[in-house]
PDB file of N, CA and C in Angstrom:
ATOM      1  N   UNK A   1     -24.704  74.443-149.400  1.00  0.00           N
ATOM      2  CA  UNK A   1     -25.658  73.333-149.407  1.00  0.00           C
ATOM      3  C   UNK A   1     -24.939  72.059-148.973  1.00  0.00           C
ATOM      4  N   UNK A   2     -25.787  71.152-148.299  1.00  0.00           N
ATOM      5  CA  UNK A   2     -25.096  70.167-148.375  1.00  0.00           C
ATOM      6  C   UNK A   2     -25.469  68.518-148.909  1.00  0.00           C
ATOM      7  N   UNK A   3     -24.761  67.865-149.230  1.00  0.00           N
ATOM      8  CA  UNK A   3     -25.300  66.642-149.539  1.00  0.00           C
ATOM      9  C   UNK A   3     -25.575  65.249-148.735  1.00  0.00           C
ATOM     10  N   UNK A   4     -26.370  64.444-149.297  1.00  0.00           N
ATOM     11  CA  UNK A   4     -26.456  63.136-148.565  1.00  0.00           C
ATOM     12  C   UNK A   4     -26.297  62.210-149.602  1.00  0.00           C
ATOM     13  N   UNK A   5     -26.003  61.067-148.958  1.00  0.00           N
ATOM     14  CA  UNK A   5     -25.382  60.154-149.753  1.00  0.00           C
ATOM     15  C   UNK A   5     -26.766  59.438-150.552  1.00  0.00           C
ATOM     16  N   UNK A   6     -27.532  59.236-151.892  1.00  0.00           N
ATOM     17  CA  UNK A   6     -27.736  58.756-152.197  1.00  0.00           C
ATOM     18  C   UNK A   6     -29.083  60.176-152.951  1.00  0.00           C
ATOM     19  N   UNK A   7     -28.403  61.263-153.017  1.00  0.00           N
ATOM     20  CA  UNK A   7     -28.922  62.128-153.331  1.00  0.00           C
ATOM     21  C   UNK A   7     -29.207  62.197-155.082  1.00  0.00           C
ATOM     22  N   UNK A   8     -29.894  62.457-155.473  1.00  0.00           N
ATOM     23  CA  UNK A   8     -29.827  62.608-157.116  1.00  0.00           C
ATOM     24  C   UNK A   8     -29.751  63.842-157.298  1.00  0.00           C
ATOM     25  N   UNK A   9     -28.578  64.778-158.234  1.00  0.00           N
ATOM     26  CA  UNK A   9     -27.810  65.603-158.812  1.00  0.00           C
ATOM     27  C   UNK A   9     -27.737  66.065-160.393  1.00  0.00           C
ATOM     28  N   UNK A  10     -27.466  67.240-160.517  1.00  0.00           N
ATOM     29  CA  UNK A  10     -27.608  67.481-162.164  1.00  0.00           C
ATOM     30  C   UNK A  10     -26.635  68.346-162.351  1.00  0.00           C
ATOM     31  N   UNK A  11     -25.573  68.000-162.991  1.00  0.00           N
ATOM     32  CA  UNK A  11     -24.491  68.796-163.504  1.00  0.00           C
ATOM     33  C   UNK A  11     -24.910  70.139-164.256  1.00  0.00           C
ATOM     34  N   UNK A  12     -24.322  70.955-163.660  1.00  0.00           N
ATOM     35  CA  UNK A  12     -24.800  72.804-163.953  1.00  0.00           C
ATOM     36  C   UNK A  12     -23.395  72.865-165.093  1.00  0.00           C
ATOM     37  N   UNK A  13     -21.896  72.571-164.103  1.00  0.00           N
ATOM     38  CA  UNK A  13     -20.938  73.055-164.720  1.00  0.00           C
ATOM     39  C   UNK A  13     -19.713  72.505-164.186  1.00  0.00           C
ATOM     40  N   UNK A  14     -18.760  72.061-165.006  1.00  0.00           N
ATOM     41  CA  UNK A  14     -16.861  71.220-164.643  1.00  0.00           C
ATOM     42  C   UNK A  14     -16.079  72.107-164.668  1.00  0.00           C
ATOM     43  N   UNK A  15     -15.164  72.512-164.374  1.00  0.00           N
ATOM     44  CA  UNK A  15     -13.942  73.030-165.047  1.00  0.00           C
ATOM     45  C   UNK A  15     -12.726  71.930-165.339  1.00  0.00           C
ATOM     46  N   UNK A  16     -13.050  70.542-165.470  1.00  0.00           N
ATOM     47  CA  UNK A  16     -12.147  69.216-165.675  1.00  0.00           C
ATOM     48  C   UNK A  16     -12.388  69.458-167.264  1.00  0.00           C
ATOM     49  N   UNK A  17     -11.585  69.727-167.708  1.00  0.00           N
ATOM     50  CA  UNK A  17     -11.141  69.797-169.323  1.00  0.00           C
ATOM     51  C   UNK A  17     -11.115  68.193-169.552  1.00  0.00           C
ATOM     52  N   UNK A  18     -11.330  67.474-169.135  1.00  0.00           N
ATOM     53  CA  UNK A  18     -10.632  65.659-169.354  1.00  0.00           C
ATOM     54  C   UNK A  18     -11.924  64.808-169.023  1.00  0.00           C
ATOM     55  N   UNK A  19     -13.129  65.502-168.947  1.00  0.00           N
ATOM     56  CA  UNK A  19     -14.173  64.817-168.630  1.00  0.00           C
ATOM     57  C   UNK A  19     -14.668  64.512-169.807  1.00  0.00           C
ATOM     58  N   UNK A  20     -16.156  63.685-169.839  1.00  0.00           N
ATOM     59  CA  UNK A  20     -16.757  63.408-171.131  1.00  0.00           C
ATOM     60  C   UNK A  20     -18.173  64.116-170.320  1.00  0.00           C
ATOM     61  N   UNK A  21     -18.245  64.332-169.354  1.00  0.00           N
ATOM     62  CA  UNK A  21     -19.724  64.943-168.861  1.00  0.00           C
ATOM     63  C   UNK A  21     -19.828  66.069-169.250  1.00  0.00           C
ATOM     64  N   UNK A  22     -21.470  66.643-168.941  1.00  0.00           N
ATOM     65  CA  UNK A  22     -21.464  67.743-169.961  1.00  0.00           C
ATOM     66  C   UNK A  22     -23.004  67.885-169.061  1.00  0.00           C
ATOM     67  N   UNK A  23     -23.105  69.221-169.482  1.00  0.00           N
ATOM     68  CA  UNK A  23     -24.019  70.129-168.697  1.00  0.00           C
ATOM     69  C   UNK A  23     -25.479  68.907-169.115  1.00  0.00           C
ATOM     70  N   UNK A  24     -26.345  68.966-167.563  1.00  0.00           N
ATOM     71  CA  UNK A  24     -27.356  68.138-167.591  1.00  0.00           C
ATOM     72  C   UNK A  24     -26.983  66.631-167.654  1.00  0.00           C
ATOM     73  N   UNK A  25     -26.236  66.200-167.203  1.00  0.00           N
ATOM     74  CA  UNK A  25     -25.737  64.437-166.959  1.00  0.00           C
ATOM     75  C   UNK A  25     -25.824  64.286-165.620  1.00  0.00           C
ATOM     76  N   UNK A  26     -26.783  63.334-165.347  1.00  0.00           N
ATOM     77  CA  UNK A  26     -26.980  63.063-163.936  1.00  0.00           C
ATOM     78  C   UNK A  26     -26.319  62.208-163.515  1.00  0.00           C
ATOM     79  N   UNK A  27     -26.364  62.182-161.776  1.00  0.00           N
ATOM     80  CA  UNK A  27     -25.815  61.028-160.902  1.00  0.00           C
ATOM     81  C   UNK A  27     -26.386  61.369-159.727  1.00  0.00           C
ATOM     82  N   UNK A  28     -25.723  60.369-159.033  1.00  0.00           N
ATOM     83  CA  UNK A  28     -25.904  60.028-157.738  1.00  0.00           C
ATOM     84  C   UNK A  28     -24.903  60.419-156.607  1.00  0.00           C
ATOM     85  N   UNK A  29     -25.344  61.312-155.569  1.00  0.00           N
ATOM     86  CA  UNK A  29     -23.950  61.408-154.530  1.00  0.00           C
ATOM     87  C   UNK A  29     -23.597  59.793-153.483  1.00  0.00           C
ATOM     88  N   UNK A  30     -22.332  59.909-153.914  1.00  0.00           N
ATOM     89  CA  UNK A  30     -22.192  58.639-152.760  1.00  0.00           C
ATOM     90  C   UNK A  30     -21.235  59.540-151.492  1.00  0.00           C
ATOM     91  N   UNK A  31     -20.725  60.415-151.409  1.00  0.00           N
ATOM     92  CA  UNK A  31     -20.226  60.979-150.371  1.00  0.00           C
ATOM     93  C   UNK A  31     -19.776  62.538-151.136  1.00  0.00           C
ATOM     94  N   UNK A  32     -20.120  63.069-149.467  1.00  0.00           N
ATOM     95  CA  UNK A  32     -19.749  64.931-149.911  1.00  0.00           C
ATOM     96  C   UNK A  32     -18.943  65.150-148.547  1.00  0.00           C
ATOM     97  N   UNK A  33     -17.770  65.970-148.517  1.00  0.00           N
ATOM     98  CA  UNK A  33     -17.254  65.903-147.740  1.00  0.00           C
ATOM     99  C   UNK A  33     -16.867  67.785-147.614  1.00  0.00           C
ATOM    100  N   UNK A  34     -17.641  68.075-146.678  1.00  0.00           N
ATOM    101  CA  UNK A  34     -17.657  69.570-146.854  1.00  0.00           C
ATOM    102  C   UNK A  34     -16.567  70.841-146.333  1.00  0.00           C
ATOM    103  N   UNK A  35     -15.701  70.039-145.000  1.00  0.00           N
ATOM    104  CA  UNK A  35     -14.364  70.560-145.271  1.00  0.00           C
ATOM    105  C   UNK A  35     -13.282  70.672-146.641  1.00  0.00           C
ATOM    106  N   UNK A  36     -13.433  69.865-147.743  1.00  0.00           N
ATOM    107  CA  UNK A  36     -13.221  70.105-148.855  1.00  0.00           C
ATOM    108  C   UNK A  36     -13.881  70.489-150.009  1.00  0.00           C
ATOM    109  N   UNK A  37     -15.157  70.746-149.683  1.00  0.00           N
ATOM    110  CA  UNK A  37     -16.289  71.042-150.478  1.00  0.00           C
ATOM    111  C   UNK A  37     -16.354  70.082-151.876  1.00  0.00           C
ATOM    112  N   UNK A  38     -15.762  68.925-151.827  1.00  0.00           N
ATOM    113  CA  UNK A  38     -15.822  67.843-153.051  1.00  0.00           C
ATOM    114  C   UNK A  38     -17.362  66.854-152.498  1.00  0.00           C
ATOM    115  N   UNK A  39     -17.365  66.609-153.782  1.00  0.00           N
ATOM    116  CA  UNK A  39     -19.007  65.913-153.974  1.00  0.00           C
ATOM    117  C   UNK A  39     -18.522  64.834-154.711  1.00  0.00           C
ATOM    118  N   UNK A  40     -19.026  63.851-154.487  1.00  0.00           N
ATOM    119  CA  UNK A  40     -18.409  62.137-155.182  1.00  0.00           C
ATOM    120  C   UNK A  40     -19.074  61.525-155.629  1.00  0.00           C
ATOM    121  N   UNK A  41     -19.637  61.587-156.706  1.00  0.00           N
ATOM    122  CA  UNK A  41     -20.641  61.457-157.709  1.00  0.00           C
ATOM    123  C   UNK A  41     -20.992  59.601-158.557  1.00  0.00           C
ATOM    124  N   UNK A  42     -21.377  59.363-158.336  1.00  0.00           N
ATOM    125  CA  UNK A  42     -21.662  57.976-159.653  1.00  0.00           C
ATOM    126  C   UNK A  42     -22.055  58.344-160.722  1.00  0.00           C
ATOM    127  N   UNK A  43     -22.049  58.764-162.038  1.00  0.00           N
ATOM    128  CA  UNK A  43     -22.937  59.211-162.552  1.00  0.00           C
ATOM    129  C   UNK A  43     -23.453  58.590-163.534  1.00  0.00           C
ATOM    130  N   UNK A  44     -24.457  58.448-164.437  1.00  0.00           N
ATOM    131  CA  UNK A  44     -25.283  57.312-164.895  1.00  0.00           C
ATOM    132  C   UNK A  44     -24.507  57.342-165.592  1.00  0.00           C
ATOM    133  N   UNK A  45     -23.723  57.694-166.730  1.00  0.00           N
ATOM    134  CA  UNK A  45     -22.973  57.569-167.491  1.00  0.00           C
ATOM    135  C   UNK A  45     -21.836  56.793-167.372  1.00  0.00           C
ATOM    136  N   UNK A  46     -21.876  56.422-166.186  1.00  0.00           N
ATOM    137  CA  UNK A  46     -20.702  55.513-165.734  1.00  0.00           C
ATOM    138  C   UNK A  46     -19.273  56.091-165.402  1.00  0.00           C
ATOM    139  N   UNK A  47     -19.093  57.119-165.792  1.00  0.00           N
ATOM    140  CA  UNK A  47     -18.172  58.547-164.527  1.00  0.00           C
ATOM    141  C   UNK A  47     -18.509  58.183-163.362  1.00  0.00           C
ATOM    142  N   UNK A  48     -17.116  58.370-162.794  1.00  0.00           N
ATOM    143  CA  UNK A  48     -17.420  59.025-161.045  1.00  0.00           C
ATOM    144  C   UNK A  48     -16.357  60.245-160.679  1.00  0.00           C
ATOM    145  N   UNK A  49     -16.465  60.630-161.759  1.00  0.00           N
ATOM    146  CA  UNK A  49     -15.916  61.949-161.517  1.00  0.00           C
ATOM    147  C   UNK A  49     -16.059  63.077-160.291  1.00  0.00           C
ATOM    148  N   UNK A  50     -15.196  63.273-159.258  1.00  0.00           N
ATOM    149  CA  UNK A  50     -15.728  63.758-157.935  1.00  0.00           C
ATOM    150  C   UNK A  50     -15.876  65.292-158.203  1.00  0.00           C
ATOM    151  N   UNK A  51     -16.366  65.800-158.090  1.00  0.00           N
ATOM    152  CA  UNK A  51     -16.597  67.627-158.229  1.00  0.00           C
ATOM    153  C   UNK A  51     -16.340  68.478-156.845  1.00  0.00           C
ATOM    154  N   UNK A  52     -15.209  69.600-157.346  1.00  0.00           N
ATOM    155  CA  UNK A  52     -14.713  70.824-156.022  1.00  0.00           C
ATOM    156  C   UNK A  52     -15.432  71.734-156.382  1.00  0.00           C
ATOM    157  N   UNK A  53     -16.726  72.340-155.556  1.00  0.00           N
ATOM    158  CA  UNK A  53     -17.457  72.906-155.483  1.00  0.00           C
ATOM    159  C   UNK A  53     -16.924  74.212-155.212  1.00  0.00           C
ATOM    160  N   UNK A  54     -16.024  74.077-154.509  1.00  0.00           N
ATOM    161  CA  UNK A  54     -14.602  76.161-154.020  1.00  0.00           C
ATOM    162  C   UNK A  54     -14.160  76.312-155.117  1.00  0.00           C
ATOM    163  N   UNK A  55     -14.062  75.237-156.694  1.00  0.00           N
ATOM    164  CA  UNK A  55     -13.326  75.381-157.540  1.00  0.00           C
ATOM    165  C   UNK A  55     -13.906  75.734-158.712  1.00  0.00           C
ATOM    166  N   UNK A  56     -15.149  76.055-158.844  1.00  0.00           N
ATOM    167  CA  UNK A  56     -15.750  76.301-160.008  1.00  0.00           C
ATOM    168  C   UNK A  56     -16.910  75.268-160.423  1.00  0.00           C
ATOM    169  N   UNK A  57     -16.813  74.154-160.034  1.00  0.00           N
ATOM    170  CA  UNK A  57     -17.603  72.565-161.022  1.00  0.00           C
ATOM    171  C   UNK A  57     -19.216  72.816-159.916  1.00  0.00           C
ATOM    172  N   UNK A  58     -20.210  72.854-160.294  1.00  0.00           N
ATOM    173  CA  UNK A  58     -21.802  73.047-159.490  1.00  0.00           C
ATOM    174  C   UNK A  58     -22.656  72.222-160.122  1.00  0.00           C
ATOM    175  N   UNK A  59     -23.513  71.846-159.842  1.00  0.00           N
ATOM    176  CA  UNK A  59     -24.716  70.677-159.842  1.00  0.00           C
ATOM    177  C   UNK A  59     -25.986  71.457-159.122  1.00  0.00           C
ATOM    178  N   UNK A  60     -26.901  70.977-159.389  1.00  0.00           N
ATOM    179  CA  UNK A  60     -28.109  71.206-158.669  1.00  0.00           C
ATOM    180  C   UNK A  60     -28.858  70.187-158.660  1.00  0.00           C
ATOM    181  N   UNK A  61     -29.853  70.086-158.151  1.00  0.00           N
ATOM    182  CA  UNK A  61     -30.654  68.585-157.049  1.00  0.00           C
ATOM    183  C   UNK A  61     -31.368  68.546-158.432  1.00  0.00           C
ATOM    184  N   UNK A  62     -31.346  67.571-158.615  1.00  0.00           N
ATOM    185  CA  UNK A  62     -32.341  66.724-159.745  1.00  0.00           C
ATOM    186  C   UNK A  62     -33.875  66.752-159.299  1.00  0.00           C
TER     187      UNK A  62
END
């Protein structure tokens, strides 16, 4: 899949042990860059925790 910048997103799943997000915390994509499959998130919570999609961490479209 791919993203656009100003997309709204819903955290499925992290594998960042060091986050405070948690399944169902939304945001916003501000850039996805798909040769690395990372997604760069704002998220309302005030995270911008970026997510590697090859690495385990998934979202789905709000």
């Amino acid at each position: 899949m791919t993203y656009q910048r100003g997309d709204r997103v819903v955290l499925v799943h992290t594998t960042d042990p060091h986050t405070c997000l948690t399944e169902g915390d939304e945001g916003t994509v501000r850039r996805y860059d798909a040769n690395l499959a990372q997604l760069s998130v704002n998220w309302d919570s005030g995270s911008t925790l970026s997510l590697l999609l090859d690495d385990g961490d998934e979202v789905r479209p709000a």
